[in-house]
Protein backbone atom coordinates (compact mmCIF):
# COMPACT_ATOMS: atom_id res chain seq x y z
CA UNK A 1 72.85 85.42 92.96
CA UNK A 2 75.57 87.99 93.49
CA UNK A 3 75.35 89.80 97.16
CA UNK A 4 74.77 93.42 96.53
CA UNK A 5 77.37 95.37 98.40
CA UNK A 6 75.43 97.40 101.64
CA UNK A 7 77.90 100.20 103.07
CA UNK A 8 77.10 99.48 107.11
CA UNK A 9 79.46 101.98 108.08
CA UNK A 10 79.70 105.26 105.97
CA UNK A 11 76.98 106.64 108.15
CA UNK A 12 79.87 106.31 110.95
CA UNK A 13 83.27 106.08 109.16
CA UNK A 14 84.87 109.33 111.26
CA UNK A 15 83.98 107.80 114.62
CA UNK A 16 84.99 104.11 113.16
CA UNK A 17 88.19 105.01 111.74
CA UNK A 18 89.25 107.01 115.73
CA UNK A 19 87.37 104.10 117.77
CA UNK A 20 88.20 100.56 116.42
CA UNK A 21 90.72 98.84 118.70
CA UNK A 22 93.73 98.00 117.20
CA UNK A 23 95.16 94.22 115.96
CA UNK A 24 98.53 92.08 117.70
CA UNK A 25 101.45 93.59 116.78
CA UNK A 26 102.38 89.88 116.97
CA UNK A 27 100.04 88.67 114.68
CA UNK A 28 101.40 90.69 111.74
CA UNK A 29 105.39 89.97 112.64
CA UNK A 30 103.71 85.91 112.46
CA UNK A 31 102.37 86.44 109.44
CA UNK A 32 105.67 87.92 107.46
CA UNK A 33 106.95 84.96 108.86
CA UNK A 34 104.91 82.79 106.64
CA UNK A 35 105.57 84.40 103.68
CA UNK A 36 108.26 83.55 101.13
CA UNK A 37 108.10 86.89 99.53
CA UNK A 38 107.26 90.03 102.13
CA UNK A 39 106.41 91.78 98.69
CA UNK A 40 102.48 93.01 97.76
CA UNK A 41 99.39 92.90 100.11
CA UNK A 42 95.77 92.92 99.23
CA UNK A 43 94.34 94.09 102.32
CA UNK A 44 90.76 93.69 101.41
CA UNK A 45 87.89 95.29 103.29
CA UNK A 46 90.35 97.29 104.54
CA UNK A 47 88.30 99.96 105.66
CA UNK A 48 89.83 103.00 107.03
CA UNK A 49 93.06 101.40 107.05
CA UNK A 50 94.05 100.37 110.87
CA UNK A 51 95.52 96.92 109.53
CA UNK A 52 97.01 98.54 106.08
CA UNK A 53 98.91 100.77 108.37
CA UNK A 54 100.12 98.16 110.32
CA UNK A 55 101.14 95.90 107.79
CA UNK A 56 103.39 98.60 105.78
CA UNK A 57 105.95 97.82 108.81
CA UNK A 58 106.41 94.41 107.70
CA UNK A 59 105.50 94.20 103.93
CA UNK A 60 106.97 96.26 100.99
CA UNK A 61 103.82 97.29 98.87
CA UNK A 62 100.04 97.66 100.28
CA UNK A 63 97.08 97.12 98.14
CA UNK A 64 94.05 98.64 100.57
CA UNK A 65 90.48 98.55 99.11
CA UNK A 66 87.30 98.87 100.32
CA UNK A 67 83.79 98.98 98.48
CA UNK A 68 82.90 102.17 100.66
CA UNK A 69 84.48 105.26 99.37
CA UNK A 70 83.48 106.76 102.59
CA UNK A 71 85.68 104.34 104.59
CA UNK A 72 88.81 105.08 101.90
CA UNK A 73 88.23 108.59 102.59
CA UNK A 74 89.15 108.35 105.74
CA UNK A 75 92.63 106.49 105.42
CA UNK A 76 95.59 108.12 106.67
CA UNK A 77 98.45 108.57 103.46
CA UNK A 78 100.81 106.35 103.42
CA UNK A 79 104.16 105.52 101.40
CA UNK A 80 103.76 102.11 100.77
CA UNK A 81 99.61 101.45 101.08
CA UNK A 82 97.97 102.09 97.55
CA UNK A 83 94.07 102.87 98.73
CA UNK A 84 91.19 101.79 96.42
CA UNK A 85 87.97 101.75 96.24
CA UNK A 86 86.79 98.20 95.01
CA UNK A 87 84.94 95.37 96.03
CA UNK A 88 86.14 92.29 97.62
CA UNK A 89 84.96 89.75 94.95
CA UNK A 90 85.84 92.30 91.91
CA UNK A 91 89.18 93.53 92.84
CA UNK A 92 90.68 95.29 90.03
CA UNK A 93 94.28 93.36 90.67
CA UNK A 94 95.85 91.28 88.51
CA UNK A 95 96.13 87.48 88.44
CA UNK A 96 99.26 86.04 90.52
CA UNK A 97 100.34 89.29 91.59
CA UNK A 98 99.55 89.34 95.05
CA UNK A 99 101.90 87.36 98.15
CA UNK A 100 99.42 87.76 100.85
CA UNK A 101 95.95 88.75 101.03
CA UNK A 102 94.23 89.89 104.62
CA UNK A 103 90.46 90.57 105.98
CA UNK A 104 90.38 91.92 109.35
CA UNK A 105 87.37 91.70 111.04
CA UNK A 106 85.09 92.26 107.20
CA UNK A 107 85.25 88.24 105.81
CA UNK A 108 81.78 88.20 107.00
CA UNK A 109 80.28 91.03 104.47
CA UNK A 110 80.88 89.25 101.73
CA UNK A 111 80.09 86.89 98.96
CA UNK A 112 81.77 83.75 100.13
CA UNK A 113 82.31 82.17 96.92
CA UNK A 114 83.12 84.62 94.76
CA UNK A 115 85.65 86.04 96.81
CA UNK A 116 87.02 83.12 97.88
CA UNK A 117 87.42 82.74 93.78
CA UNK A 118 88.81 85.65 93.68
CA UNK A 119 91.55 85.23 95.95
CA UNK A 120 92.49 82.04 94.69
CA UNK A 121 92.99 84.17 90.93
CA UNK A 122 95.20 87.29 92.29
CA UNK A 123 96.95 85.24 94.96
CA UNK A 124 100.47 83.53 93.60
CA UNK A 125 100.99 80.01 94.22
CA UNK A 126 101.91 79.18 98.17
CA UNK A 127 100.47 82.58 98.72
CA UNK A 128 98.99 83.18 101.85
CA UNK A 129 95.18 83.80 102.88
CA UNK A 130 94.85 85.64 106.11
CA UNK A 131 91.37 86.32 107.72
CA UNK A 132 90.55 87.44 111.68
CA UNK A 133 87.83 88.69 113.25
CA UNK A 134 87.09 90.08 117.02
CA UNK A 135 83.84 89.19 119.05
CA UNK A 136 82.05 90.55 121.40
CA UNK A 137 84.52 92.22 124.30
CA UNK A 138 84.24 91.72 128.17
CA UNK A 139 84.90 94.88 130.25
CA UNK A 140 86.65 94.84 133.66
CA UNK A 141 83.85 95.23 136.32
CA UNK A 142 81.16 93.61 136.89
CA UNK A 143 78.55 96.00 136.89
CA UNK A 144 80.20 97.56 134.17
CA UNK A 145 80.42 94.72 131.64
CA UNK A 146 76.21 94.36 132.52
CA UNK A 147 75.58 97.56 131.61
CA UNK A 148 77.87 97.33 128.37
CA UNK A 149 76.17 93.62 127.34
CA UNK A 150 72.63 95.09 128.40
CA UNK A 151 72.82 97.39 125.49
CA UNK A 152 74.93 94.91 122.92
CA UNK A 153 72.34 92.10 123.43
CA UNK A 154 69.10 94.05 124.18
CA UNK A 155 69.39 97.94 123.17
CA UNK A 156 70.76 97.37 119.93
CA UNK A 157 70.85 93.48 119.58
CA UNK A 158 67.70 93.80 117.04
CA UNK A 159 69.66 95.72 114.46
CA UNK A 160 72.85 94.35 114.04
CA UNK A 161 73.49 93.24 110.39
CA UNK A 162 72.29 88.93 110.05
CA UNK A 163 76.18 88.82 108.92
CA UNK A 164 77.25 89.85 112.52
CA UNK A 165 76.08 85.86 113.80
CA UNK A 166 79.53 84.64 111.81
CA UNK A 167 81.65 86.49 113.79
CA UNK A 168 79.98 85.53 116.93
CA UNK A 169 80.78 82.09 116.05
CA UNK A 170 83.87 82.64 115.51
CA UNK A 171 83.73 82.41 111.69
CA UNK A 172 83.27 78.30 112.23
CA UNK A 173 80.59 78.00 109.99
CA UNK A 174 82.48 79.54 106.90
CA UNK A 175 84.03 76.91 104.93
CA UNK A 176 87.83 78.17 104.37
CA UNK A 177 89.12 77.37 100.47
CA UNK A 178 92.68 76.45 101.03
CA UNK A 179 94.01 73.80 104.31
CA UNK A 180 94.59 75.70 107.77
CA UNK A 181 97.65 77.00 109.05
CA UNK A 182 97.45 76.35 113.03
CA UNK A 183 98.06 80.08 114.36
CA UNK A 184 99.75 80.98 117.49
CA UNK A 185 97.25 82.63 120.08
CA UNK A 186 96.90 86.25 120.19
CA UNK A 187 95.88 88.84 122.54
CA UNK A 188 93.61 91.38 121.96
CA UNK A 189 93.34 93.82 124.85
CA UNK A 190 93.61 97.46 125.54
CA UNK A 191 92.74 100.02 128.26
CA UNK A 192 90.41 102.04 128.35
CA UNK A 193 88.56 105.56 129.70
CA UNK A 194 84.70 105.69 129.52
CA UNK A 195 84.95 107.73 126.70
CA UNK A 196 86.69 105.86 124.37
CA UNK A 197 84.01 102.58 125.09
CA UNK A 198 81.08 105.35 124.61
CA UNK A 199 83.37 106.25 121.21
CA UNK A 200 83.68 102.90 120.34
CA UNK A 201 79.87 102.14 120.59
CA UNK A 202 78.79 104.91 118.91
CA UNK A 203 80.86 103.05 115.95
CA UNK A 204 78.69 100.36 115.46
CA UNK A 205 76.54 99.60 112.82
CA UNK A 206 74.05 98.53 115.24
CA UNK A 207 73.97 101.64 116.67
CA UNK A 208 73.97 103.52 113.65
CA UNK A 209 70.53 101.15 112.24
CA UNK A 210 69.14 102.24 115.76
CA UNK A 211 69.04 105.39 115.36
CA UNK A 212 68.03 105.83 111.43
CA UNK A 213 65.17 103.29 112.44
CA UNK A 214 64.01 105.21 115.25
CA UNK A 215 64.86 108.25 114.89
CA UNK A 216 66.47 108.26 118.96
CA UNK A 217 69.91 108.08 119.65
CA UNK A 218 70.39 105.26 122.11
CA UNK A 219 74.13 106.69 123.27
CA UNK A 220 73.51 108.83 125.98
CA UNK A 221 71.43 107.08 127.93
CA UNK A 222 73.89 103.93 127.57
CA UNK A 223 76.93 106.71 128.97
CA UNK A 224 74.74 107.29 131.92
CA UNK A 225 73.84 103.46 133.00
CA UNK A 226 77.43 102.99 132.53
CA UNK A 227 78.65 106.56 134.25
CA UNK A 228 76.53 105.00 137.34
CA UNK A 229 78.87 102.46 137.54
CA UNK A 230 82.07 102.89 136.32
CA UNK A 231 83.11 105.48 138.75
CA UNK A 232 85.80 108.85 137.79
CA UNK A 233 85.58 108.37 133.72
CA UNK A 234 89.23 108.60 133.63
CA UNK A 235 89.67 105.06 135.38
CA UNK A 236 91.04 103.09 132.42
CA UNK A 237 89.50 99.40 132.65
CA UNK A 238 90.71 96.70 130.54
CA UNK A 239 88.68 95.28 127.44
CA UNK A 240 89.36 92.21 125.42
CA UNK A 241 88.32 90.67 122.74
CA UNK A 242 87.94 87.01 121.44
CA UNK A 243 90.25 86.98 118.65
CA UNK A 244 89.60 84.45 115.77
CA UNK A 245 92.51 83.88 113.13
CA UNK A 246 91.85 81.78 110.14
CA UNK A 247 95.30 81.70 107.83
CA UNK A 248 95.79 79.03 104.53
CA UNK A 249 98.19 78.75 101.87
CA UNK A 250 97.22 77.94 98.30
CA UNK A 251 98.68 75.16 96.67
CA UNK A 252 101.30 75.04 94.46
């Protein structure tokens, strides 16, 4: 039975494509590294484009797509990234044309199988499969990081996607089609005002199914509680995120 494609984030693509914390500089320079050819990219589920962006510094030709058209209309231009709107298991490209394919933080929207399948067809041989994904962040502060896992967990827990459990396992449970590559560890950390957490928040799909199902916007409240405790809004605290990184090379 194919998985019918659900756009989570089109209701919030402006506030996604300004909020989402950005990926290792380190990871991508690691990953043209593994490469033979730093040719053509399928960055797939690539949203708004944070990671296409980032890998046009390292690779010669970017293939973006997403299934959302309102996520692709929110990509910045670019000279080498070629966006598209297509779906991860259908993906338009043609067979053996493609030297490294990436999924930041998406892997878990879609049909295992058949894009796993697909991959495998538009990927040349010794081609490279690179997935990550980021979990749930602590905040510096105690009180602060309550407040902030208060409303993850219990506030808006109930309406995060069922897909949103294989990224807080750390993607273990998918079963990855080609043998692992062990990857270097990464950090994923940045500072931050109030604001930009409330921004980020408000990015969620979580948030977003909150407030279509109830018809209440659960933000302001949350920028109180957390105004309570965080003290002048322009103290920058650090956040970080668990960083999974699943990369595999298909056979010859």
């Amino acid at each position: 039975m194919t998985k019918p494609f659900v756009d989570h984030f089109g209701a919030v693509s402006s506030h996604y494509a300004d909020t989402r914390p950005t990926y290792p500089l380190a990871l991508y320079e690691w990953l043209s590294t593994l490469c033979d050819r730093s040719d053509v990219v399928w960055d797939c589920g690539a949203g708004s484009g944070q990671a296409s962006r980032a890998l046009a510094d390292y690779f010669g030709h970017i293939i973006a797509t997403d299934a959302s058209a309102k996520q692709i209309g929110q990509a910045e231009p670019h000279q080498k990234i070629e966006y598209r709107v297509a779906s991860a298991e259908e993906s338009g490209l043609a067979g053996g044309s493609v030297d490294l394919v990436t999924v930041a933080q998406a892997l878990h929207w879609f049909d295992f199988d058949r894009f796993f399948s697909e991959v495998n067809r538009v990927l040349k041989p010794e081609g490279i499969l690179a997935v990550w994904s980021y979990g749930r962040q602590l905040i510096q502060g105690h009180e602060v990081n309550e407040v902030f896992q208060r409303f993850y967990s219990e506030i808006v827990g109930p309406y995060w996607p069922p897909e949103r459990l294989y990224v807080e396992q750390g993607y273990r449970s998918i079963q990855f089609p080609f043998p692992l590559i062990d990857a270097p560890p990464f950090e994923m950390k940045v500072g931050w005002e109030m604001g930009q957490l409330v921004s980020y928040v408000r990015s969620w799909s979580a948030t977003a199914s909150f407030i279509k199902a109830t018809g209440v916007d659960p933000v302001p409240e949350f920028e109180a509680e957390l105004g309570a405790v965080w003290g002048d809004p322009a103290v920058v605290r650090s956040v970080e995120w668990p960083l999974t990184v699943l990369v595999g090379k298909k056979p010859k």
